[in-house]
N, C-alpha and C. Protein backbone atom coordinates (compact mmCIF):
# COMPACT_ATOMS: atom_id res chain seq x y z
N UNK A 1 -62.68 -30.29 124.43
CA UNK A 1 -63.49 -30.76 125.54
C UNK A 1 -62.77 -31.95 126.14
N UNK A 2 -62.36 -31.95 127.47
CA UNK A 2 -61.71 -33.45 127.94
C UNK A 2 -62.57 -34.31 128.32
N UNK A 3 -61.93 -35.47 128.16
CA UNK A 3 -62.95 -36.32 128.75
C UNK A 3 -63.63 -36.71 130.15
N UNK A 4 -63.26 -35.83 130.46
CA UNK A 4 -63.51 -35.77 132.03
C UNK A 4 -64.70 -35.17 132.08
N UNK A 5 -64.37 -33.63 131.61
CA UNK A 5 -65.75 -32.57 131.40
C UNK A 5 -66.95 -33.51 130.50
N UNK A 6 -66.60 -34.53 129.28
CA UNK A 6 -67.40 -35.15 128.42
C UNK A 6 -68.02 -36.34 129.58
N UNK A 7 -67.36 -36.83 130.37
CA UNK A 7 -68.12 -37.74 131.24
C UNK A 7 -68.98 -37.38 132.29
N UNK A 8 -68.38 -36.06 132.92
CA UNK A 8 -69.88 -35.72 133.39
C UNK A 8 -70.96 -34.74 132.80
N UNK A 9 -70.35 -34.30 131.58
CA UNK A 9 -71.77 -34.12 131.30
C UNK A 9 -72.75 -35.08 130.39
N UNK A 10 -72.04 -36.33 130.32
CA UNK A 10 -72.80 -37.62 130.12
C UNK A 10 -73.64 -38.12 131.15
N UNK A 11 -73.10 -37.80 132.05
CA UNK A 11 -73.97 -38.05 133.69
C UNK A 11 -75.20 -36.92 133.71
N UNK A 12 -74.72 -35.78 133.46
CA UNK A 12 -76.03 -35.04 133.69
C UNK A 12 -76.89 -35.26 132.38
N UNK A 13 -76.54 -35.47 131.50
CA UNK A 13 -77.42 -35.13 130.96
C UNK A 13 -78.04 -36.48 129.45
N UNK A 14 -77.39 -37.61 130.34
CA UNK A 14 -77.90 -38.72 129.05
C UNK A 14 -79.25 -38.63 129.69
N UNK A 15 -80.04 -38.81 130.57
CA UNK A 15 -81.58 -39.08 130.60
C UNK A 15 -82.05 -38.49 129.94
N UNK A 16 -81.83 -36.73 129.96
CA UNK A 16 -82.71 -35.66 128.87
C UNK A 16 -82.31 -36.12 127.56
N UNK A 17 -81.35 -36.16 127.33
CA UNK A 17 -81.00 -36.28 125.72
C UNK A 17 -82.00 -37.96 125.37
N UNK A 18 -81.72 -39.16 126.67
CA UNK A 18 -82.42 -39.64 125.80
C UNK A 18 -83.85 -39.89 125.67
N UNK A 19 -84.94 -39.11 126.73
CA UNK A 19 -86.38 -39.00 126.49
C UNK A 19 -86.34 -37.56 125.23
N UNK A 20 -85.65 -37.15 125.04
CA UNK A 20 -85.55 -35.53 123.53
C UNK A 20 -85.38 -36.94 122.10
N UNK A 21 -84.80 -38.14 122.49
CA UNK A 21 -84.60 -39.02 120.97
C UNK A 21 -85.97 -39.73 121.64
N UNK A 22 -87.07 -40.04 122.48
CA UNK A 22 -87.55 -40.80 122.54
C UNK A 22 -89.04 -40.22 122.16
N UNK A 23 -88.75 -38.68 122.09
CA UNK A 23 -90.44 -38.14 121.54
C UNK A 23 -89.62 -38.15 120.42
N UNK A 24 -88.34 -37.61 119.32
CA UNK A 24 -88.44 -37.65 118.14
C UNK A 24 -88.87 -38.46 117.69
N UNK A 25 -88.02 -40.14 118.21
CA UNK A 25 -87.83 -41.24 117.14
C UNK A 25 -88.83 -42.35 117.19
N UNK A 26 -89.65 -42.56 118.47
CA UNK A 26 -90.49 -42.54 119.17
C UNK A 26 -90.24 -44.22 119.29
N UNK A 27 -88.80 -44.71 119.16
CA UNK A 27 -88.38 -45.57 119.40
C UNK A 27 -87.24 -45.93 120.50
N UNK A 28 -87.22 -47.03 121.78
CA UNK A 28 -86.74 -46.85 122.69
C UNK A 28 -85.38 -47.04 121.98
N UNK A 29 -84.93 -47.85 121.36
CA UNK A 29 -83.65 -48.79 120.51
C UNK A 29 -82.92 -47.45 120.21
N UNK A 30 -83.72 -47.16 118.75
CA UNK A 30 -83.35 -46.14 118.48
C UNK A 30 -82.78 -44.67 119.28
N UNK A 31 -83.73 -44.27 120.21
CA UNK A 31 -82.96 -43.46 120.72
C UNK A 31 -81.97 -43.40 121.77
N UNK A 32 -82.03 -44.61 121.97
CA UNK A 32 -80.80 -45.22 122.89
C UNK A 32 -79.44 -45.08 121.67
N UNK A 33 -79.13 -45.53 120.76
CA UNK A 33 -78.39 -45.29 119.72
C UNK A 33 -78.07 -44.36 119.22
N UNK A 34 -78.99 -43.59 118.96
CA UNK A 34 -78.83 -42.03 118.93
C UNK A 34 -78.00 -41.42 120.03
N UNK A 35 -78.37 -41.81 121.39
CA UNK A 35 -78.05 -40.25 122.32
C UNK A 35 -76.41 -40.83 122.26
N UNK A 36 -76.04 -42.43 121.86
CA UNK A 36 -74.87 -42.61 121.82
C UNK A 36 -74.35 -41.82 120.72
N UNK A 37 -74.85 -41.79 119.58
CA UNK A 37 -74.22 -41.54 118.75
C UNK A 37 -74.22 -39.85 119.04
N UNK A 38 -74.80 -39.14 119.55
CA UNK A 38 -74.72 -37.85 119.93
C UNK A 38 -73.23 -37.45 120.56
N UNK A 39 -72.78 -38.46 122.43
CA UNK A 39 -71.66 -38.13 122.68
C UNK A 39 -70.54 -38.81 121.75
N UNK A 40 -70.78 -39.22 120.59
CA UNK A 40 -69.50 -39.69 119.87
C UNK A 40 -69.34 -38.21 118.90
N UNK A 41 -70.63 -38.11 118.79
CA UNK A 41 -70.05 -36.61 118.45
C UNK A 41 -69.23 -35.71 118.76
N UNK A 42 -69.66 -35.82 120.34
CA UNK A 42 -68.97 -34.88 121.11
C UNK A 42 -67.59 -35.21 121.55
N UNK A 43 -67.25 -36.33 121.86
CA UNK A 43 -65.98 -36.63 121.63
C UNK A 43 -65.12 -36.24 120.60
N UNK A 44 -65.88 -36.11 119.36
CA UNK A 44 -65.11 -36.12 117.81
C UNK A 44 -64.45 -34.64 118.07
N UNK A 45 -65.35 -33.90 118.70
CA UNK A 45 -64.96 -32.37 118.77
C UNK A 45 -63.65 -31.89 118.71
N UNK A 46 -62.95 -31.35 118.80
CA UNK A 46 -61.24 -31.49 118.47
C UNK A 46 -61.04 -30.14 120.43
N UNK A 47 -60.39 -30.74 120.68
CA UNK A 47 -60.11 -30.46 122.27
C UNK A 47 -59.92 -28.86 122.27
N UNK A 48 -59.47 -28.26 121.30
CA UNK A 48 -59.01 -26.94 121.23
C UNK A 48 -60.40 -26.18 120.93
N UNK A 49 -61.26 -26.69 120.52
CA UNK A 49 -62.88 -26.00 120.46
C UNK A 49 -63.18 -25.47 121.85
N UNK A 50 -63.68 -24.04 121.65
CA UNK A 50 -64.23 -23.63 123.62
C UNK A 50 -65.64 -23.43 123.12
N UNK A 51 -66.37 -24.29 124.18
CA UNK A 51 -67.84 -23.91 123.48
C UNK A 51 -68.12 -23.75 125.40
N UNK A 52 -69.24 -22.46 124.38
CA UNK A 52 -69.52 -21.55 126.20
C UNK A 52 -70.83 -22.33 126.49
N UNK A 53 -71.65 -23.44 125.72
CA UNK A 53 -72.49 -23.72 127.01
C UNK A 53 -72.59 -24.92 126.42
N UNK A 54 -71.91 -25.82 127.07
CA UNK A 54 -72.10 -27.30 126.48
C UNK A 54 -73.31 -28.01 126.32
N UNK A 55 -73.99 -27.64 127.20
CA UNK A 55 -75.28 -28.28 127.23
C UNK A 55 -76.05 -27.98 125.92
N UNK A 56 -76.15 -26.88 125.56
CA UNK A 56 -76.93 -26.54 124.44
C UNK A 56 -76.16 -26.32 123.05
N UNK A 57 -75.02 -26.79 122.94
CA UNK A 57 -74.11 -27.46 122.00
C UNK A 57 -74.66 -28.88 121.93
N UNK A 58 -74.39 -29.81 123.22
CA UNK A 58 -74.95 -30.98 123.20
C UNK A 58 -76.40 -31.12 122.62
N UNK A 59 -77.57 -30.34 122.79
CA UNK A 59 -78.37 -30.80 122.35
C UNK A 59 -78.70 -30.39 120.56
N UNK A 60 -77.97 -29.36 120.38
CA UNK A 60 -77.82 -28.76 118.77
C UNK A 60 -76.90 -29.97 117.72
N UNK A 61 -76.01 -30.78 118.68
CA UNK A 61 -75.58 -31.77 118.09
C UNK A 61 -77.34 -33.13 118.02
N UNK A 62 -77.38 -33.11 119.14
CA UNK A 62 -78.61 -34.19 119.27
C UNK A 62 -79.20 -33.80 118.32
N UNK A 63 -80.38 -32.51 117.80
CA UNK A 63 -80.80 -32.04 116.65
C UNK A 63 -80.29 -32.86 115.57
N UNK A 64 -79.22 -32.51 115.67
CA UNK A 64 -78.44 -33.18 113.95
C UNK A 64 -78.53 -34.22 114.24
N UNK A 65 -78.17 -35.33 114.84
CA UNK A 65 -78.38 -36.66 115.01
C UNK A 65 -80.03 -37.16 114.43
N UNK A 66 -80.78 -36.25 115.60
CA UNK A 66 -81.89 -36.75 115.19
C UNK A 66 -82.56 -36.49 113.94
N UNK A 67 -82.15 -35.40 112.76
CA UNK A 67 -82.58 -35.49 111.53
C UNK A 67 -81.83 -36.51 110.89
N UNK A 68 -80.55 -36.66 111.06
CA UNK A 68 -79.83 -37.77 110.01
C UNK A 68 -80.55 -39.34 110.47
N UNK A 69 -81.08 -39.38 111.71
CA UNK A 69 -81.73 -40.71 112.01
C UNK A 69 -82.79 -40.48 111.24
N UNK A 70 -83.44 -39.58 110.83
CA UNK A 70 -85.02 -39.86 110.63
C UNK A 70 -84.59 -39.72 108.85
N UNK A 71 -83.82 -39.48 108.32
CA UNK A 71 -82.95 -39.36 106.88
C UNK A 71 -82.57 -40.85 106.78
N UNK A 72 -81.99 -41.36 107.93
CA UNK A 72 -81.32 -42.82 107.35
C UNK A 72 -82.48 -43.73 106.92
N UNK A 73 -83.48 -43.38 108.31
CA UNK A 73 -84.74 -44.19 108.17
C UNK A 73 -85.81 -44.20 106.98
N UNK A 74 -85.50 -42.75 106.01
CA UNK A 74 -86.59 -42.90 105.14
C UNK A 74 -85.83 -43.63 103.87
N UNK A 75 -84.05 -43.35 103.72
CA UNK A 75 -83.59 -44.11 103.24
C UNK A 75 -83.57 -45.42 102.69
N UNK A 76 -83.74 -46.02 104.39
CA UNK A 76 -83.68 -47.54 104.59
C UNK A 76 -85.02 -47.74 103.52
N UNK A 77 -86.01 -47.18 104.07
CA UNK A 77 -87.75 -47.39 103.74
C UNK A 77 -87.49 -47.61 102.05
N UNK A 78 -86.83 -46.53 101.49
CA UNK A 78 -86.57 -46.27 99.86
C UNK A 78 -85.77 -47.78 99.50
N UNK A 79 -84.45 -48.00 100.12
CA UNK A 79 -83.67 -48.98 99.59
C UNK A 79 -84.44 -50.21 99.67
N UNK A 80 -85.38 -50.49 100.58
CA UNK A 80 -85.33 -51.73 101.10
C UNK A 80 -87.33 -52.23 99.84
N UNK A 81 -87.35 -50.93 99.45
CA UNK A 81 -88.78 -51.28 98.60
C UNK A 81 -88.43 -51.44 97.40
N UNK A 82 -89.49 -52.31 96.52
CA UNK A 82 -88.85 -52.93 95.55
C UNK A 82 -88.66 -52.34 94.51
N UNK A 83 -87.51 -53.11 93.88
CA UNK A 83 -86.30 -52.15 93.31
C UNK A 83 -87.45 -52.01 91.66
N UNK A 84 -86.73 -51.20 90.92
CA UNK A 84 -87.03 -50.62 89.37
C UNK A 84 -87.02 -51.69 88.61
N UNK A 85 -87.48 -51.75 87.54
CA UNK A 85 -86.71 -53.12 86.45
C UNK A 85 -85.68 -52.11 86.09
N UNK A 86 -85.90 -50.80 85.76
CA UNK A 86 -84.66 -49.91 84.93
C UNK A 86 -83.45 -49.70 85.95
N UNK A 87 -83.28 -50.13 87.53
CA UNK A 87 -82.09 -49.45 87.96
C UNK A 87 -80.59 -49.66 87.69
N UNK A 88 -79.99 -48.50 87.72
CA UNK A 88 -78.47 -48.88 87.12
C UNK A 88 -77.91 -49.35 88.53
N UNK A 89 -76.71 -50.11 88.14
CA UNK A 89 -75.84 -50.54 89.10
C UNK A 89 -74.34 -49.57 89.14
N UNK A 90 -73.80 -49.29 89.87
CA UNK A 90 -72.92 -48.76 89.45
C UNK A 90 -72.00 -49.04 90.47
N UNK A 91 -70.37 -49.21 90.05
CA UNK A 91 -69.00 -49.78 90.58
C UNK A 91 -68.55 -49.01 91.58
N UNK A 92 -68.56 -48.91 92.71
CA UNK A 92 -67.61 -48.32 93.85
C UNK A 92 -66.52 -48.80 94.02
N UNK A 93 -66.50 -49.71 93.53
CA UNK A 93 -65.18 -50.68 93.90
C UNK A 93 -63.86 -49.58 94.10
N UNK A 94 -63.01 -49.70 95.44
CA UNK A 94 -62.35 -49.21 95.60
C UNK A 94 -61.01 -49.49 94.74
N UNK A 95 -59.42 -48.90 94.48
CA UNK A 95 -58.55 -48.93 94.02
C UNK A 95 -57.74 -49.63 94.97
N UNK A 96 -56.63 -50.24 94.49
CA UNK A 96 -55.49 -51.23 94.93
C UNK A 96 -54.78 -50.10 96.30
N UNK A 97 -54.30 -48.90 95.80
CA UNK A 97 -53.70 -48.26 96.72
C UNK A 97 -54.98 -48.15 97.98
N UNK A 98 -56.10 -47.66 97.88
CA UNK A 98 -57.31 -47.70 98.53
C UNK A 98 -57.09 -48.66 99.80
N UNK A 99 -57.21 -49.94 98.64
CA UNK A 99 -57.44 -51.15 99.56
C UNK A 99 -56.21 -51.28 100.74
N UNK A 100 -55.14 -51.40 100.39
CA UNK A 100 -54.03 -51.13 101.12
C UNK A 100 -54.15 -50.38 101.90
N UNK A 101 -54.06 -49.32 101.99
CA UNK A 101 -54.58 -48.16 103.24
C UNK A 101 -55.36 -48.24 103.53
N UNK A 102 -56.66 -48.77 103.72
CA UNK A 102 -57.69 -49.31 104.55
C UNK A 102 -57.43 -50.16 105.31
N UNK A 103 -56.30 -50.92 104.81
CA UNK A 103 -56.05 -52.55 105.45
C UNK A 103 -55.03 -52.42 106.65
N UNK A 104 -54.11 -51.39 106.47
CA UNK A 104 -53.05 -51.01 107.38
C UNK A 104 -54.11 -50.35 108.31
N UNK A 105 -54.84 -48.90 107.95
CA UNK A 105 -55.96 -48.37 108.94
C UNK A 105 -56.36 -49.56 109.80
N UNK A 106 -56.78 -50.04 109.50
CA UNK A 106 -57.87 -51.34 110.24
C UNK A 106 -56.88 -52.24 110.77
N UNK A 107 -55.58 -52.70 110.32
CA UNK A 107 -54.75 -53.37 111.62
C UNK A 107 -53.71 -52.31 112.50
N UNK A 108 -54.40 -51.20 112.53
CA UNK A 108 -53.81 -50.62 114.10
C UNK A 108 -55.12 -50.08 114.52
N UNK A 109 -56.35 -50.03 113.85
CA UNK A 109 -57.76 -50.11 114.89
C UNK A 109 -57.49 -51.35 115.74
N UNK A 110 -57.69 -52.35 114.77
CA UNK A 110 -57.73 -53.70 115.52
C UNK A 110 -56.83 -53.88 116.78
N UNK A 111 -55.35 -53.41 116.64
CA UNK A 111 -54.44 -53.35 117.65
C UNK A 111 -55.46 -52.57 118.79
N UNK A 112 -55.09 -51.14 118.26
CA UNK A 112 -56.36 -50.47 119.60
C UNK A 112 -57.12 -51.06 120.29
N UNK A 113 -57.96 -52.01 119.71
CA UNK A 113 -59.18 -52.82 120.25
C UNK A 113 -58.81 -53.62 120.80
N UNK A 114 -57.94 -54.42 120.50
CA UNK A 114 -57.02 -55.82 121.31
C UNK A 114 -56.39 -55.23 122.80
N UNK A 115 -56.26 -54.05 122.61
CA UNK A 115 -55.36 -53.38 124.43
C UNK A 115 -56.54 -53.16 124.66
N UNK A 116 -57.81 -53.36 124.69
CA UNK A 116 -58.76 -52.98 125.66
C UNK A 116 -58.71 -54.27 126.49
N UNK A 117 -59.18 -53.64 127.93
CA UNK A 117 -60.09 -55.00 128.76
C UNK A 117 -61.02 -55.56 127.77
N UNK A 118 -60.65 -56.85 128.67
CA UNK A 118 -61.74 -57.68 127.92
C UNK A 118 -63.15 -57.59 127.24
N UNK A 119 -63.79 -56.84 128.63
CA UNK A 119 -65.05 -56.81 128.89
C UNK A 119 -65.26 -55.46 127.62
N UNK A 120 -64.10 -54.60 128.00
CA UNK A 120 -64.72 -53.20 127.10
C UNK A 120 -64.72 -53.51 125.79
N UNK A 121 -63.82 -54.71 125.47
CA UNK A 121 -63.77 -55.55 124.07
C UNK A 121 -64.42 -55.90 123.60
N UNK A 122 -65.04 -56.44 124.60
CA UNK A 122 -66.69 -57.57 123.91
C UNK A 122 -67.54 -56.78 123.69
N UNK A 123 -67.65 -55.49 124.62
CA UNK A 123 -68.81 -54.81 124.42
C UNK A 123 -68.94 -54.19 122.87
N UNK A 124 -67.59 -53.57 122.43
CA UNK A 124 -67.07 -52.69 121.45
C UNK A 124 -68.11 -53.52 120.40
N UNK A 125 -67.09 -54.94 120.55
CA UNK A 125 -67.38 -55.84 119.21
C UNK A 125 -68.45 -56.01 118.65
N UNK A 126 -69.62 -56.08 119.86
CA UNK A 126 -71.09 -56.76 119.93
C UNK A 126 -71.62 -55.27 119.36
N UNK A 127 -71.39 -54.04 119.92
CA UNK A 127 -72.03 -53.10 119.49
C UNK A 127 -71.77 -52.66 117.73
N UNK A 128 -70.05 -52.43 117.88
CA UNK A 128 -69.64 -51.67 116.19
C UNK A 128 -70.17 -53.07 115.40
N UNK A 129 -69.33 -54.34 115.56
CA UNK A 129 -69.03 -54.81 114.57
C UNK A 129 -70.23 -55.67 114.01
N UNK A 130 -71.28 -56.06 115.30
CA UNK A 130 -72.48 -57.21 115.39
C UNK A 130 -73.86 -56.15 115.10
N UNK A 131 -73.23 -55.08 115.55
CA UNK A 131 -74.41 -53.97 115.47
C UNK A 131 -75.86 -54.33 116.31
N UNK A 132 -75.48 -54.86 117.90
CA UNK A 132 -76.61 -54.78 118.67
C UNK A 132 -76.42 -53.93 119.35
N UNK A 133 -78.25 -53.12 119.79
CA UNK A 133 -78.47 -52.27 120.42
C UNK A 133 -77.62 -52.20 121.87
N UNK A 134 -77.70 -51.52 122.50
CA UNK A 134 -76.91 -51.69 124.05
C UNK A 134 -77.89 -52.36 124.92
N UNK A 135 -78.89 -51.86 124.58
CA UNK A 135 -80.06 -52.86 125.61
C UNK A 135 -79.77 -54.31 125.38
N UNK A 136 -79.60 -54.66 123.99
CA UNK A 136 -79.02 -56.62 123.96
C UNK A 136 -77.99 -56.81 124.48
N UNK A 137 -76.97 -56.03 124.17
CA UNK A 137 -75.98 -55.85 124.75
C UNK A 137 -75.65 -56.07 126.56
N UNK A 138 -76.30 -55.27 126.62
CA UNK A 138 -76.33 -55.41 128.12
C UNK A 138 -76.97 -56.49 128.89
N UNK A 139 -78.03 -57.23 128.31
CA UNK A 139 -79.05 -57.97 128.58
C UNK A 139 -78.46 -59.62 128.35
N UNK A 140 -77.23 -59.62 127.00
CA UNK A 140 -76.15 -60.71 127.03
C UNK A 140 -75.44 -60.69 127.49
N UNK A 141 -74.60 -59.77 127.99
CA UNK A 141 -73.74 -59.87 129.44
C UNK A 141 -73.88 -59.81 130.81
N UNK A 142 -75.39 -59.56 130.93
CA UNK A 142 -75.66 -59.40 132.21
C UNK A 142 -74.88 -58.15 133.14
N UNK A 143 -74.96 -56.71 132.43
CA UNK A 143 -74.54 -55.98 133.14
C UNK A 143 -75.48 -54.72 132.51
N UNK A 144 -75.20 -53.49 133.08
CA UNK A 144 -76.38 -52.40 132.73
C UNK A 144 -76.35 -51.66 131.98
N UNK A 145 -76.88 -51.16 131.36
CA UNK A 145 -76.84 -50.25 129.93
C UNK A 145 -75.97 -49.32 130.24
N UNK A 146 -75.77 -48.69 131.41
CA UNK A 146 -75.21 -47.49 131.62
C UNK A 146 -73.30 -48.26 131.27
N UNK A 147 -73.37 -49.60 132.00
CA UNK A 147 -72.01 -49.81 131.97
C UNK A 147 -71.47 -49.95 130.24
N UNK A 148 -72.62 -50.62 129.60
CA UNK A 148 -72.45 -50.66 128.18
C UNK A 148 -71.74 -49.71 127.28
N UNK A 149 -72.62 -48.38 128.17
CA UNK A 149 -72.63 -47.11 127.22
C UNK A 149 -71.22 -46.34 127.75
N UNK A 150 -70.13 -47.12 128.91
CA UNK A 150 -68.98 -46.65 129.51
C UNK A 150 -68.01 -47.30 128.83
N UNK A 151 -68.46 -48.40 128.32
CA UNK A 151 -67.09 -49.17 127.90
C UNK A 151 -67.08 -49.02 126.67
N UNK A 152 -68.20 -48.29 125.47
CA UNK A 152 -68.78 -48.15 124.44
C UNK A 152 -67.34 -46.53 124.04
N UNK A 153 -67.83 -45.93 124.83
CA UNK A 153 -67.44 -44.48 125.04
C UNK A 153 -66.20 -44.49 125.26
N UNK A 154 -65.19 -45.28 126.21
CA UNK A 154 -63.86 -45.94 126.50
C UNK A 154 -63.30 -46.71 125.22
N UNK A 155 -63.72 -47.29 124.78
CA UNK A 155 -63.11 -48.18 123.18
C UNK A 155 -63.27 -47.09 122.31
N UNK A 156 -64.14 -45.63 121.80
CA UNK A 156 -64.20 -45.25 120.87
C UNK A 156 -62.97 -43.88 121.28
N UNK A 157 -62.77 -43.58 122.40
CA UNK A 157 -61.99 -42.73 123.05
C UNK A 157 -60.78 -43.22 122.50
N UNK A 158 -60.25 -44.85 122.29
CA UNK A 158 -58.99 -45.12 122.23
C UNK A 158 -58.85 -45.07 120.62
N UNK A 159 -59.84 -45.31 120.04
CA UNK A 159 -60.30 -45.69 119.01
C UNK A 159 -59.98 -44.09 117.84
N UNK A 160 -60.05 -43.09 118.88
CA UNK A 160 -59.91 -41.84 118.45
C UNK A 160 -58.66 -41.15 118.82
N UNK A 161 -57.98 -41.82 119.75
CA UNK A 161 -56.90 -41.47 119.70
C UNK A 161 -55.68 -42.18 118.59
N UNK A 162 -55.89 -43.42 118.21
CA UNK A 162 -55.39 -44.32 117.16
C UNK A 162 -55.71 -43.77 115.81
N UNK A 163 -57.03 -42.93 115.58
CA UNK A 163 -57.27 -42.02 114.68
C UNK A 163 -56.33 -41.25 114.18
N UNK A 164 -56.41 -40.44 115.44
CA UNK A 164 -55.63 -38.94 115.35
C UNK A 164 -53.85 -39.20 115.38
N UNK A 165 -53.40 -40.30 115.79
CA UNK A 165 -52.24 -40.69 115.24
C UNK A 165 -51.93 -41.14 114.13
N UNK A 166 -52.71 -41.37 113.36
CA UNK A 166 -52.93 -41.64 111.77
C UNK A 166 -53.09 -41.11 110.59
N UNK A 167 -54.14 -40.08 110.95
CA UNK A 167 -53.64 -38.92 110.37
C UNK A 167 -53.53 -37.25 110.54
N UNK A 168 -52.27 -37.47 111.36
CA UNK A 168 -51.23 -36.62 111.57
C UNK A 168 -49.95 -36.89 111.84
């Protein structure tokens, strides 16, 4: 799918997708986050995929979004209530080689992120790394959600191409 075809059918069709997350989740935040996280989906898609009706690809992806949101959320609900006296802890701790290849990964993201405009920079940062909604987002820079959700979509575009040079 190019990004061309992915941008306008971001145009047609972010309003539906995001009143379809706003009766699921029945949260505005939330499904603002969602319908993002929907076209990152669609971006992820690998370009050589032909799908004959995007639209209803797009919303079969939204589907999945919107169960893994309502999965994270009962999650959260579980983690965040109080814990067992009996629970085990157990070590994830990653390995030395691990750590290293994470660390190289993450200084040619970071490069990626540094060649953005400014503006698409700040936005990136405030959204991935600060984890505010786009509505704060937008509401601290004084510009509009829609532009949020352009420069959001533009950093993860580069972000995926720095990917796909990585591993392959």
């Amino acid at each position: 799918m190019t990004t061309t075809f992915l941008q306008a059918l971001h145009r047609m069709d972010e309003g539906r997708l995001k009143r379809f997350f706003q009766r699921r989740l029945r949260n505005r935040e939330d499904a603002a986050d969602a319908t993002q996280e929907t076209f990152l989906r669609m971006i992820e898609v690998p370009q050589s995929t032909i799908i004959e009706n995007p639209q209803a690809y797009l919303f079969q992806v939204a589907k999945s979004v919107a169960r893994a949101a309502s999965a994270r959320r009962a999650a959260e609900t579980r983690l965040f209530a109080p814990e067992d006296a009996g629970s085990v802890i157990t070590d994830d701790t990653p390995g030395p080689e691990r750590i290293v290849l994470g660390r190289q990964q993450l200084l040619l993201m970071a490069t990626a992120i540094e060649q953005l405009p400014n503006r698409c920079q700040e936005v990136f940062i405030l959204s991935r790394l600060h984890g505010l909604a786009n509505g704060e987002i937008a509401l601290r820079l004084g510009i509009s959600r829609n532009m949020v959700e352009k420069h959001i979509i533009r950093a993860l575009l580069q972000c995926r191409k720095v990917r796909a040079e990585i591993f392959f």
